[in-house]
C-alpha atoms as a PDB file:
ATOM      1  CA  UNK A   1     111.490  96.581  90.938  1.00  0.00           C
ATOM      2  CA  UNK A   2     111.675  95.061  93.996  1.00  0.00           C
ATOM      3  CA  UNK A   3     109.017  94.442  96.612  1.00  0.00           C
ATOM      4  CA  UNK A   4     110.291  96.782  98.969  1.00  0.00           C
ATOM      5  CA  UNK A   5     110.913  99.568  96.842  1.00  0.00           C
ATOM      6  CA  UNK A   6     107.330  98.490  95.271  1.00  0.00           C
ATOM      7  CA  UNK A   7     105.622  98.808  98.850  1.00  0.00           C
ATOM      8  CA  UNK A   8     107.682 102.246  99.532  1.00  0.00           C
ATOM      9  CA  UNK A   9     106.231 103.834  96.479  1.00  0.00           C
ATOM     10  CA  UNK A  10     102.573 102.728  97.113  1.00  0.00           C
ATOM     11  CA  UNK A  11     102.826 103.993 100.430  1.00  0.00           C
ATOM     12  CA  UNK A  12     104.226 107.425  99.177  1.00  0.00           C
ATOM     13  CA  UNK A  13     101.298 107.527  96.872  1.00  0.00           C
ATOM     14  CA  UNK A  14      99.062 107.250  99.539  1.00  0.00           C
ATOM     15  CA  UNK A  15     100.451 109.758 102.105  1.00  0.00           C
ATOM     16  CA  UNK A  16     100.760 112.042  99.094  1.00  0.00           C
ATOM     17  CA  UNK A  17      96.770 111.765  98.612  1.00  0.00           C
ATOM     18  CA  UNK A  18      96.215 112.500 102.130  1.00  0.00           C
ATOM     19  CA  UNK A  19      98.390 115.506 102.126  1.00  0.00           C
ATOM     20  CA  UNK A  20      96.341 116.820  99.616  1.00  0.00           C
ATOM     21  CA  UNK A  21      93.230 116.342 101.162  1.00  0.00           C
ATOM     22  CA  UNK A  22      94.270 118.054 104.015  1.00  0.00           C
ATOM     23  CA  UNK A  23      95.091 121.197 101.723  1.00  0.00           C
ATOM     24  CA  UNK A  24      91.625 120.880 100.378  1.00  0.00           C
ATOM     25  CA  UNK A  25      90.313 121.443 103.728  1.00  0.00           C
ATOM     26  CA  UNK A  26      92.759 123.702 105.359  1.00  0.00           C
ATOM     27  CA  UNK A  27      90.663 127.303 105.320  1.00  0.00           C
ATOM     28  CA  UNK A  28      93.227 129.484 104.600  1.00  0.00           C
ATOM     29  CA  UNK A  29      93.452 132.440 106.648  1.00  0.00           C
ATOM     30  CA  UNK A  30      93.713 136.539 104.994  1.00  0.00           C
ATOM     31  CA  UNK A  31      95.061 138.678 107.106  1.00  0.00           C
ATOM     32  CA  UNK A  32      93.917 142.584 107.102  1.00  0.00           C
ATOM     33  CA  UNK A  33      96.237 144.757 104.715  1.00  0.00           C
ATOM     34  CA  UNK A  34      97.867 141.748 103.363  1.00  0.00           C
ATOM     35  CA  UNK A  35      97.933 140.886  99.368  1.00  0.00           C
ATOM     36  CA  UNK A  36      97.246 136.945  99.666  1.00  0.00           C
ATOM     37  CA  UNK A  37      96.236 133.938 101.448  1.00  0.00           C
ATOM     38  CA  UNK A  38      98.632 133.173 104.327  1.00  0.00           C
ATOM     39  CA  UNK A  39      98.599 129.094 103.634  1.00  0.00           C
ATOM     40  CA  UNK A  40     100.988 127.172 102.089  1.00  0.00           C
ATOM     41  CA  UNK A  41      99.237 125.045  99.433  1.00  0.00           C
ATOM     42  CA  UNK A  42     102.723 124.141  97.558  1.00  0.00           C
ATOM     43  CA  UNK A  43     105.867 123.088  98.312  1.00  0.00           C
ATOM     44  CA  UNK A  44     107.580 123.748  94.776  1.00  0.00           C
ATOM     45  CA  UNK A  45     106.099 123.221  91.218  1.00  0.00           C
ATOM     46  CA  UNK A  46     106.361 119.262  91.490  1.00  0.00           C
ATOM     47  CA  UNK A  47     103.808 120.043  94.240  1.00  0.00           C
ATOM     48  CA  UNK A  48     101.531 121.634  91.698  1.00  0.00           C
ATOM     49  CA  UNK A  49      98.880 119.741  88.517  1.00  0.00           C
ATOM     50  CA  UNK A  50     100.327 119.947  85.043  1.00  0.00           C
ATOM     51  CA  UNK A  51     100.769 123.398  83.368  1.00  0.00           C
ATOM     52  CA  UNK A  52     100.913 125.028  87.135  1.00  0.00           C
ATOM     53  CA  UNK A  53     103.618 126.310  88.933  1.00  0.00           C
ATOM     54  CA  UNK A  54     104.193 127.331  92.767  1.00  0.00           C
ATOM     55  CA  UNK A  55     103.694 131.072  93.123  1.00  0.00           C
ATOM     56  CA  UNK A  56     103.846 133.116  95.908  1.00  0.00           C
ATOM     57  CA  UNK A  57     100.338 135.212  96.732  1.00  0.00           C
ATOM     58  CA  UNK A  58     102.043 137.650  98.709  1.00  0.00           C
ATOM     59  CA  UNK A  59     101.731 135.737 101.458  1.00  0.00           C
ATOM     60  CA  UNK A  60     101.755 132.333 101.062  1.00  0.00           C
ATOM     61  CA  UNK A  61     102.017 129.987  98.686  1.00  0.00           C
ATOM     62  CA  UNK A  62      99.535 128.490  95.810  1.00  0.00           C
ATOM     63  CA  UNK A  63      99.575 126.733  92.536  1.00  0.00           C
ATOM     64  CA  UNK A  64      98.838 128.954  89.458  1.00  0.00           C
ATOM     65  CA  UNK A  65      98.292 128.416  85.868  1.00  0.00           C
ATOM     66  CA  UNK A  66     101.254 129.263  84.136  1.00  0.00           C
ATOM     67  CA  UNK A  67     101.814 131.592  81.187  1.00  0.00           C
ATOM     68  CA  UNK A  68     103.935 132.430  78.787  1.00  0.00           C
ATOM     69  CA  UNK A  69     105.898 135.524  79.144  1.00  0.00           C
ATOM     70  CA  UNK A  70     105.582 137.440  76.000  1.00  0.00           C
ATOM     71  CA  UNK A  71     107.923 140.088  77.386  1.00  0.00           C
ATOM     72  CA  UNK A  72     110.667 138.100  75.791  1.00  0.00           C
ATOM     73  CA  UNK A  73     109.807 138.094  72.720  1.00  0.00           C
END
C-alpha cells in the first residue's frame, strides 16, 4: 500500500473514533407521544458492532442486536 493511501486510512480510523465518541455523548432527545429516541446513532449497518444492524426506533435511528426471523421457516 502506499504511503498516502496508508496515511488516508489512519486518518479515517481516527475521525471514525471521534464520531463515535460524540454519539456516546450526544443525549438523545424523546419527544412526548413519540415511540423512540429522536437521534441518529447509525448511518447504515456498517455503522453498527458485529451481529447489529441499523434499525429505526420510530424516530430515529439505533443499532440493535439482530435476530433471526423464524417467521420463515
Amino acid at each position: 500500500m502506499k504511503l498516502g493511501g496508508f496515511l488516508l486510512l489512519v486518518a479515517l480510523l481516527m475521525l471514525s473514533s471521534e464520531v463515535q465518541e460524540l454519539q456516546a455523548a450526544v443525549r438523545p432527545v424523546k419527544f412526548p407521544g413519540t415511540i423512540g429516541l429522536c437521534a441518529e446513532f447509525c448511518f447504515g449497518d456498517d455503522s453498527c458492532p458485529s451481529g447489529q444492524k441499523c434499525c429505526s426506533n420510530g424516530c430515529g435511528h439505533s443499532c440493535q442486536t439482530a435476530v433471526p426471523d423464524v417467521s420463515r421457516r
